[in-house]
Protein backbone atom coordinates (compact mmCIF):
# COMPACT_ATOMS: atom_id res chain seq x y z
CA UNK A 1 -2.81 23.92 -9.61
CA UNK A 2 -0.59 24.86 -12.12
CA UNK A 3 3.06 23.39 -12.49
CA UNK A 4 4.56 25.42 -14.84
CA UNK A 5 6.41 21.81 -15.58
CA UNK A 6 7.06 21.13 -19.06
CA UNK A 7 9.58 18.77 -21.20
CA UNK A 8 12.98 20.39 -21.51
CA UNK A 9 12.73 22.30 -18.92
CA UNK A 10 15.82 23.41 -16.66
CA UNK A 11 14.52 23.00 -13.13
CA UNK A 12 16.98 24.91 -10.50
CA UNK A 13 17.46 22.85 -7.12
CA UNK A 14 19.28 23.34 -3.85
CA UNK A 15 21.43 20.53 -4.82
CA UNK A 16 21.98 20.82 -8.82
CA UNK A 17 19.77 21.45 -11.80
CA UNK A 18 17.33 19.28 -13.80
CA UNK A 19 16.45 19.06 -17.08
CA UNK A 20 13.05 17.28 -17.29
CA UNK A 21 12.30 14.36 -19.98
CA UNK A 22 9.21 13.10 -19.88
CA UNK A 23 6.33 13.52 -18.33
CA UNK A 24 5.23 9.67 -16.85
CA UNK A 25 1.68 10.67 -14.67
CA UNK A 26 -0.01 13.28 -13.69
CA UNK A 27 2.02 15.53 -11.29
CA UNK A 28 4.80 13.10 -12.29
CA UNK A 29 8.26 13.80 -14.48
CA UNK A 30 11.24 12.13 -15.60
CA UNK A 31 14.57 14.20 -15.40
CA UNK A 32 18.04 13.71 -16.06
CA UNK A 33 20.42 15.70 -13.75
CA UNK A 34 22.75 18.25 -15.55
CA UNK A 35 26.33 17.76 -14.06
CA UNK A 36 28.89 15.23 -14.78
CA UNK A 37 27.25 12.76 -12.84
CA UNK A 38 23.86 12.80 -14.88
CA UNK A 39 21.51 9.89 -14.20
CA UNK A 40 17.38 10.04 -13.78
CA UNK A 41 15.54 11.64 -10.95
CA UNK A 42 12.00 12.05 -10.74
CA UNK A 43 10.06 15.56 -10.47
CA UNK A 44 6.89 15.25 -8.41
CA UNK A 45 4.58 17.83 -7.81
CA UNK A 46 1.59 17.76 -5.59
CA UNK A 47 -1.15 20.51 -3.85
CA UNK A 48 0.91 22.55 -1.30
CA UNK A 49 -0.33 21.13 1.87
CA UNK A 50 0.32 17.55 0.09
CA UNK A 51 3.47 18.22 -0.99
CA UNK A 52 4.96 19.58 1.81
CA UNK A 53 3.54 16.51 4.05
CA UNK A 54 5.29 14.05 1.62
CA UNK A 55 8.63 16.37 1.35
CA UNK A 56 8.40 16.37 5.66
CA UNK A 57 7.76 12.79 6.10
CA UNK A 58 10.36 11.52 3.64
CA UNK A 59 12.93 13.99 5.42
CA UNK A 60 11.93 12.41 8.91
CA UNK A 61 13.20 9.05 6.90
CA UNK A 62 16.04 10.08 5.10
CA UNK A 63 18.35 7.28 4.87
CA UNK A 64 15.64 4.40 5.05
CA UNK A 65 16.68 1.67 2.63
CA UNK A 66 13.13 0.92 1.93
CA UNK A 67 11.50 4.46 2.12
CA UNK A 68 11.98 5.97 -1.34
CA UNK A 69 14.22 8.88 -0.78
CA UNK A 70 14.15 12.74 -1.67
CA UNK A 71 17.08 13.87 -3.22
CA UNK A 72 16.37 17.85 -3.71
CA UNK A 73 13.87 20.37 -3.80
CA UNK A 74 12.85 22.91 -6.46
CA UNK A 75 11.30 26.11 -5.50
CA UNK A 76 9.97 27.25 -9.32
CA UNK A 77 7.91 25.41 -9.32
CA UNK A 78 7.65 23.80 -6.10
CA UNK A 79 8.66 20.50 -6.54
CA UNK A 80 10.21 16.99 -5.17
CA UNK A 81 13.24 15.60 -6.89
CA UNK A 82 13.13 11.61 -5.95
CA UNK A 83 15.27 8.55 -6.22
CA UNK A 84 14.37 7.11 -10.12
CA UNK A 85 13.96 2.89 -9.73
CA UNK A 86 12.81 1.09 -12.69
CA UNK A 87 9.26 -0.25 -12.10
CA UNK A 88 6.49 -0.15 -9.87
CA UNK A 89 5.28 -3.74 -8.94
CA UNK A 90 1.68 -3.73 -10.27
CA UNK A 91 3.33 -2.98 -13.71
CA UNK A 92 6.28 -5.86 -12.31
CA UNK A 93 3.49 -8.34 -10.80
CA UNK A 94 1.03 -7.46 -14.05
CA UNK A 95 3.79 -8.87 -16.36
CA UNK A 96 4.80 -11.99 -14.02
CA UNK A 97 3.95 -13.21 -10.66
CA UNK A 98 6.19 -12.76 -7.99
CA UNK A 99 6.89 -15.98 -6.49
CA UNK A 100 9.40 -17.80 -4.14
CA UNK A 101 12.35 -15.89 -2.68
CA UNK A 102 11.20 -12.53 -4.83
CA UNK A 103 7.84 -12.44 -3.02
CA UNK A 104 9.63 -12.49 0.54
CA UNK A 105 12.67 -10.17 -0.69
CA UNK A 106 9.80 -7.30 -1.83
CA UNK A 107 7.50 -8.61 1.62
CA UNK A 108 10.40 -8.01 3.92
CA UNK A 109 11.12 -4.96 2.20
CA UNK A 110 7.50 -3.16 2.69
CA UNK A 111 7.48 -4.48 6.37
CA UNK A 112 10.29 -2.84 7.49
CA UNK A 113 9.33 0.83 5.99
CA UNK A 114 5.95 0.11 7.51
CA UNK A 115 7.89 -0.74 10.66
CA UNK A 116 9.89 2.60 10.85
CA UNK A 117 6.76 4.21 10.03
CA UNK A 118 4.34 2.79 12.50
CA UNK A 119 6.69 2.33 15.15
CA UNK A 120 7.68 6.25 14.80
CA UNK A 121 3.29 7.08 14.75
CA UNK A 122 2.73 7.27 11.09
CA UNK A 123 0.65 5.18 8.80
CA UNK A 124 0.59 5.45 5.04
CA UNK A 125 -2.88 4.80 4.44
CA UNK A 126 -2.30 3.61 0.44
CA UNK A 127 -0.17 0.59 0.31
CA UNK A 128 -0.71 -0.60 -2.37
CA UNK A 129 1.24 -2.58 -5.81
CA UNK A 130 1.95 0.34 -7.54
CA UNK A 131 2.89 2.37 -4.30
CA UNK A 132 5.94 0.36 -3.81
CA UNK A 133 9.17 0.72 -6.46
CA UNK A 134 11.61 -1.71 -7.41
CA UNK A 135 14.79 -2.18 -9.51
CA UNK A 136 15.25 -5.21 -11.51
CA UNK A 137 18.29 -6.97 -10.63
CA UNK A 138 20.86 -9.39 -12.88
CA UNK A 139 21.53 -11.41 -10.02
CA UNK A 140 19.61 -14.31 -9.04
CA UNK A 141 16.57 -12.66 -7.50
CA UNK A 142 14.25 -10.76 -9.14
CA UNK A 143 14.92 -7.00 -7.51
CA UNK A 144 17.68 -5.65 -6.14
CA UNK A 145 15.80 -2.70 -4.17
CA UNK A 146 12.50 -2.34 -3.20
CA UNK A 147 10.90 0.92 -1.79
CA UNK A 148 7.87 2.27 -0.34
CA UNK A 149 6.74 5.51 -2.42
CA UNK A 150 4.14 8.05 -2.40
CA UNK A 151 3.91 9.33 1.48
CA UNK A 152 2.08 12.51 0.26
CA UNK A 153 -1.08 11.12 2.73
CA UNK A 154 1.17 9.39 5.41
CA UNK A 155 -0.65 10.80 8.75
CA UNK A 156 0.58 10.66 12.17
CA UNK A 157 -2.04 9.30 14.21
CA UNK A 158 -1.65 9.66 18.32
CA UNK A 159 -1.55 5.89 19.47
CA UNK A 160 -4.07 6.36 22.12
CA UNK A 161 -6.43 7.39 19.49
CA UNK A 162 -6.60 4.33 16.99
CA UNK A 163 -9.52 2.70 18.27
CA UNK A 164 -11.37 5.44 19.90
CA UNK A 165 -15.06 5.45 17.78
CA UNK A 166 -16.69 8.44 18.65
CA UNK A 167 -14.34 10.18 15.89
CA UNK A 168 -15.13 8.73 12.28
CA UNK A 169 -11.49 8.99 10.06
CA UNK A 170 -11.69 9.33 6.65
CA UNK A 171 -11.42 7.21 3.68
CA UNK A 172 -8.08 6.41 2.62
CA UNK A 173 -6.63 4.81 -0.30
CA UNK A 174 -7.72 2.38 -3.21
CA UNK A 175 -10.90 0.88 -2.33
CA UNK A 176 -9.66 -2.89 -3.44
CA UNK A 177 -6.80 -2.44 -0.73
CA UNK A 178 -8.52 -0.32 1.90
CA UNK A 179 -9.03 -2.09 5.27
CA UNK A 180 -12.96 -3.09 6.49
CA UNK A 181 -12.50 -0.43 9.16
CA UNK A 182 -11.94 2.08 7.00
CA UNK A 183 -14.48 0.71 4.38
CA UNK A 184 -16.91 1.39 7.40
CA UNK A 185 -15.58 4.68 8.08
CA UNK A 186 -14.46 3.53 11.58
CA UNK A 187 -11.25 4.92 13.12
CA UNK A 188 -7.92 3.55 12.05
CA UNK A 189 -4.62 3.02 12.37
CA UNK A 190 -1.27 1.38 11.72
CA UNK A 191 -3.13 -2.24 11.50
CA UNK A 192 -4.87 -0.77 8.53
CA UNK A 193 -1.57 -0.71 6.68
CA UNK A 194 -1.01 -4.37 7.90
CA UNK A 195 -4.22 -5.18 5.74
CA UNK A 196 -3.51 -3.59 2.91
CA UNK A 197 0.11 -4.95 2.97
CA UNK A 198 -1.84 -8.50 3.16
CA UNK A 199 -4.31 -7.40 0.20
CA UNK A 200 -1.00 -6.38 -1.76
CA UNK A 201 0.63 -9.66 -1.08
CA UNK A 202 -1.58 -11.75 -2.65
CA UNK A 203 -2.10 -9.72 -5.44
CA UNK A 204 1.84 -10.07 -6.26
CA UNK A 205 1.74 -13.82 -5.64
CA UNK A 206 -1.43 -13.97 -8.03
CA UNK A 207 -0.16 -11.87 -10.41
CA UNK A 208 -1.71 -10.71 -13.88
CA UNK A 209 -3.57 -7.92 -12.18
CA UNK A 210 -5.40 -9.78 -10.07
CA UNK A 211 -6.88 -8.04 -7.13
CA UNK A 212 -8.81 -10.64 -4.58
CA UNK A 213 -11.37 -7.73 -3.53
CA UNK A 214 -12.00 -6.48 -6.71
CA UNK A 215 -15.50 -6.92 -7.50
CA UNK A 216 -16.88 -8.86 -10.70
CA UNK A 217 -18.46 -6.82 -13.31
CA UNK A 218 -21.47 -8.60 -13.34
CA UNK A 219 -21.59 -7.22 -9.36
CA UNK A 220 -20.63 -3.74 -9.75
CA UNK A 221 -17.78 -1.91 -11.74
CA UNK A 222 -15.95 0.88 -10.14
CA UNK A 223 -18.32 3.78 -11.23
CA UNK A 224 -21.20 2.18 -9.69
CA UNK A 225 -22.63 3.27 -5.91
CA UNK A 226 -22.38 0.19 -4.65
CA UNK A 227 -18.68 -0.69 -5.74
CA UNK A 228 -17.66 -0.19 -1.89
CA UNK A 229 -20.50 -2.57 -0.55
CA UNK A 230 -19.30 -5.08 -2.99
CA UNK A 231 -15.72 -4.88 -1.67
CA UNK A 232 -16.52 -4.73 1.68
CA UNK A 233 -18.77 -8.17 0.87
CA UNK A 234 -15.58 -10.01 -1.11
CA UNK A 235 -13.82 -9.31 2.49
CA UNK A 236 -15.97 -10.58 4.53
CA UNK A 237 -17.00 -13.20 1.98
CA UNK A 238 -12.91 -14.41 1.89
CA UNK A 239 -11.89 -13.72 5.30
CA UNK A 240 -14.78 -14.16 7.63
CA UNK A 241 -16.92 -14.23 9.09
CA UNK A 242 -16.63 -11.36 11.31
CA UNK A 243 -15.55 -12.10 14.97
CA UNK A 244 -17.71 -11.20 18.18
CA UNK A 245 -15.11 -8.63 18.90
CA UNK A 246 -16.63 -6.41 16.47
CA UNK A 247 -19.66 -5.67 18.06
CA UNK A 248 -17.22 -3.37 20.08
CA UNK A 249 -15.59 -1.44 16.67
CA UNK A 250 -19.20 0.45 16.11
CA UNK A 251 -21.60 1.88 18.72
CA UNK A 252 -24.59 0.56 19.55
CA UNK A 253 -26.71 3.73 18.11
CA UNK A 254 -24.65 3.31 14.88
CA UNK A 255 -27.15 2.53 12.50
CA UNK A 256 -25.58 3.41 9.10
CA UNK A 257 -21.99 1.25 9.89
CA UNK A 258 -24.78 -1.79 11.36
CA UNK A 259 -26.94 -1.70 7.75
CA UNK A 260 -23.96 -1.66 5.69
CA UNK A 261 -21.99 -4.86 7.78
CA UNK A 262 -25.41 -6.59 8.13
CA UNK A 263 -26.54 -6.35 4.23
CA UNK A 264 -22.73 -7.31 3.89
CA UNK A 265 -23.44 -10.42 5.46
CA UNK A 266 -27.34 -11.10 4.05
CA UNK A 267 -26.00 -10.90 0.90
CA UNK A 268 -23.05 -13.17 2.03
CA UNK A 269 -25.88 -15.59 2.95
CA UNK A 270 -28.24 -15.18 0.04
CA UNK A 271 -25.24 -15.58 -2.73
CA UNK A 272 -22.72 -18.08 -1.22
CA UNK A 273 -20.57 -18.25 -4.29
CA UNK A 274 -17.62 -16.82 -2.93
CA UNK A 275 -15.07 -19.27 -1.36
CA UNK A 276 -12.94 -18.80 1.81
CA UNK A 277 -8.84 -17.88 1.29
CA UNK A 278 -8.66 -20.69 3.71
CA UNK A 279 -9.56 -23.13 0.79
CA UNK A 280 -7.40 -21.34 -1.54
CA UNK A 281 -5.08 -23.89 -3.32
CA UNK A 282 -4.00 -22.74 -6.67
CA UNK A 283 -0.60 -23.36 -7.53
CA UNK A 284 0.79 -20.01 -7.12
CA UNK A 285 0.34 -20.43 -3.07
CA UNK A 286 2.07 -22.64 -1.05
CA UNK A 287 0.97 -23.82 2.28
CA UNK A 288 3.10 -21.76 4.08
CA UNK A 289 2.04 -18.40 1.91
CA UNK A 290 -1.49 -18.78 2.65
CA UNK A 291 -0.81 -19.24 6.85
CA UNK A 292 1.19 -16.23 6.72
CA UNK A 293 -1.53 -14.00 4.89
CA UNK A 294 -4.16 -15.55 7.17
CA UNK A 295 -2.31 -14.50 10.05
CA UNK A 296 -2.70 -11.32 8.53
CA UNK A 297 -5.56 -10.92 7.23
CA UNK A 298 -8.12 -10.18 10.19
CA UNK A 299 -11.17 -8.16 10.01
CA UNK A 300 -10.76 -6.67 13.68
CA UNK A 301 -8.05 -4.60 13.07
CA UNK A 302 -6.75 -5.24 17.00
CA UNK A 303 -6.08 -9.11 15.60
CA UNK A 304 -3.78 -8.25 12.90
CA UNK A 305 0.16 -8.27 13.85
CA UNK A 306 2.40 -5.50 14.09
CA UNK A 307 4.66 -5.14 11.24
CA UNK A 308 7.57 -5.52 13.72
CA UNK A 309 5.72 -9.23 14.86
CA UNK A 310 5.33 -10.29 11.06
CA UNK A 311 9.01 -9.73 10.24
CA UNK A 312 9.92 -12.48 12.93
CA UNK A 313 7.23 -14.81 11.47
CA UNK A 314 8.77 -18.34 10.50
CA UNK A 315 7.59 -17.15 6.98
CA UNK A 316 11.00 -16.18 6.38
CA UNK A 317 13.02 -18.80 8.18
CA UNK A 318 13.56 -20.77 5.58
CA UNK A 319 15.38 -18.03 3.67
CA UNK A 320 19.22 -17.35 4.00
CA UNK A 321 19.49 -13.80 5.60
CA UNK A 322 21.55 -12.92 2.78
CA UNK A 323 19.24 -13.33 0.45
CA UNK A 324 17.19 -11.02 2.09
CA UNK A 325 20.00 -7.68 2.47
């Protein structure tokens, strides 16, 4: 589709004019607005249908403190004008760890957009480090906002649905941060946020662009066919094995989903070099860090906890609630 977007343009919204910058990713634009006020917006394009899911979601929001927020429309070209924040945190997490009080500030952050989310019938399906926006801050934590961004595949998914099999839901998402249901093309829900949320997490404590279901290269790089069979190993591999419960996740007669989580396993058995997050003890993780991402991380999706249940985990107890505003 063609945007018709290009640097020093004057871009006519409902709300005030914009005079784009810089053009930061595909679809994607810096702007300054053109009144007295100035400051930087963001221009974001997108397909029709996906833009005008994104622009419809983030209007049921409006207001959210941690739901990135849409400031104005443009009609020529069709566009989204966004709240500007300074970084995204794979960029934040590739330069420096997030650790300590910074890791629960940005956790309790993403929790409670994926609370208003799920608890309203949505799920984001990509949570993920770079899907989540922060601005630095001079005080003594790290950020002083922390938002949940690009909602343009944020479905709405009728609760009585989630775990019905008979109906296969797409893939969603990056493939190092999509959930083992969804690897398996099962159906899926909210709790497939909560696991990517978890996958997320430890990649910001880790840091350095470390990603604990990536694959190694010696396994399978991103371009090759089995690059989803390798991820879908690492997470059984790290957080297994699988319960009993999923026997009850694929159907009997499903032979395709059965192959893939049995060679999964065989090759789990046959190349044990993979070791457990429960013996994780590098010193980036505390004790506490790893029970909370345990509790999370569960391959039957009806295990995980709500995002609602994870905020009121003693995680954060030992953090003053201001620190935490």
């Amino acid at each position: 589709m063609a945007t018709g977007i290009r640097i020093g343009q004057l871009l006519e919204g409902k709300l005030g004019s914009y005079l784009v910058s810089a053009q930061v990713a595909k679809d994607i634009w810096t702007a300054t607005r053109s009144n007295p006020q100035g400051g930087r917006v963001i221009i974001k394009t997108a397909p029709k249908e996906r833009l005008e899911n994104e622009r419809n979601v983030l209007r049921h929001f409006q207001g959210h403190p941690h739901i990135r927020q849409l400031l104005d429309e443009t009609r020529d070209p069709p566009s989204m004008v966004l709240k500007y924040l300074d970084a995204n945190l794979l960029d934040a997490s590739g330069e420096k760890s997030i650790e300590g009080l910074d890791v629960k500030f940005v956790a309790k952050g993403i929790l409670q957009a994926l609370q208003a989310l799920h608890e309203d019938g949505y799920t984001h399906t990509d949570i993920k480090p770079d899907n989540i926006l922060v601005n630095n801050s001079k005080g003594p934590l790290r950020f002083s906002d922390v938002q949940l961004a690009d909602c343009g595949d944020v479905c709405r998914i009728d609760p009585g649905d989630v775990l019905k099999i008979e109906d296969y839901g797409p893939h969603m998402g990056a493939a190092i941060f999509r959930s083992p249901e969804a690897m398996l093309n099962l159906r899926w829900g909210p709790s497939t946020d909560i696991w990517s949320f978890g996958a997320t997490l430890i990649s910001l404590i880790w840091g350095l662009h470390y990603h604990i279901f990536k694959p190694d290269t010696k396994d399978a790089t991103i371009d090759d066919e089995s690059f989803l069979m390798h991820v879908l190993i690492r997470q059984i591999a790290v957080f297994g094995p699988c319960p009993a419960s999923y026997d009850s996740l694929i159907a009997k007669e499903d032979d395709a989903r059965w192959d893939a989580l049995g060679g999964a396993v065989q090759f789990i058995m046959d190349n044990n070099r993979i070791k457990p997050f429960a013996l994780a003890n590098d010193e980036c993780l505390t004790e506490a860090d790893k029970r909370f991402i345990l509790r999370i991380m569960k391959l039957d999706p009806r295990d995980r906890p709500s995002a609602r249940e994870l905020l009121e985990d003693e995680w954060f107890d030992d953090v003053p609630y201001a620190e935490l505003q």
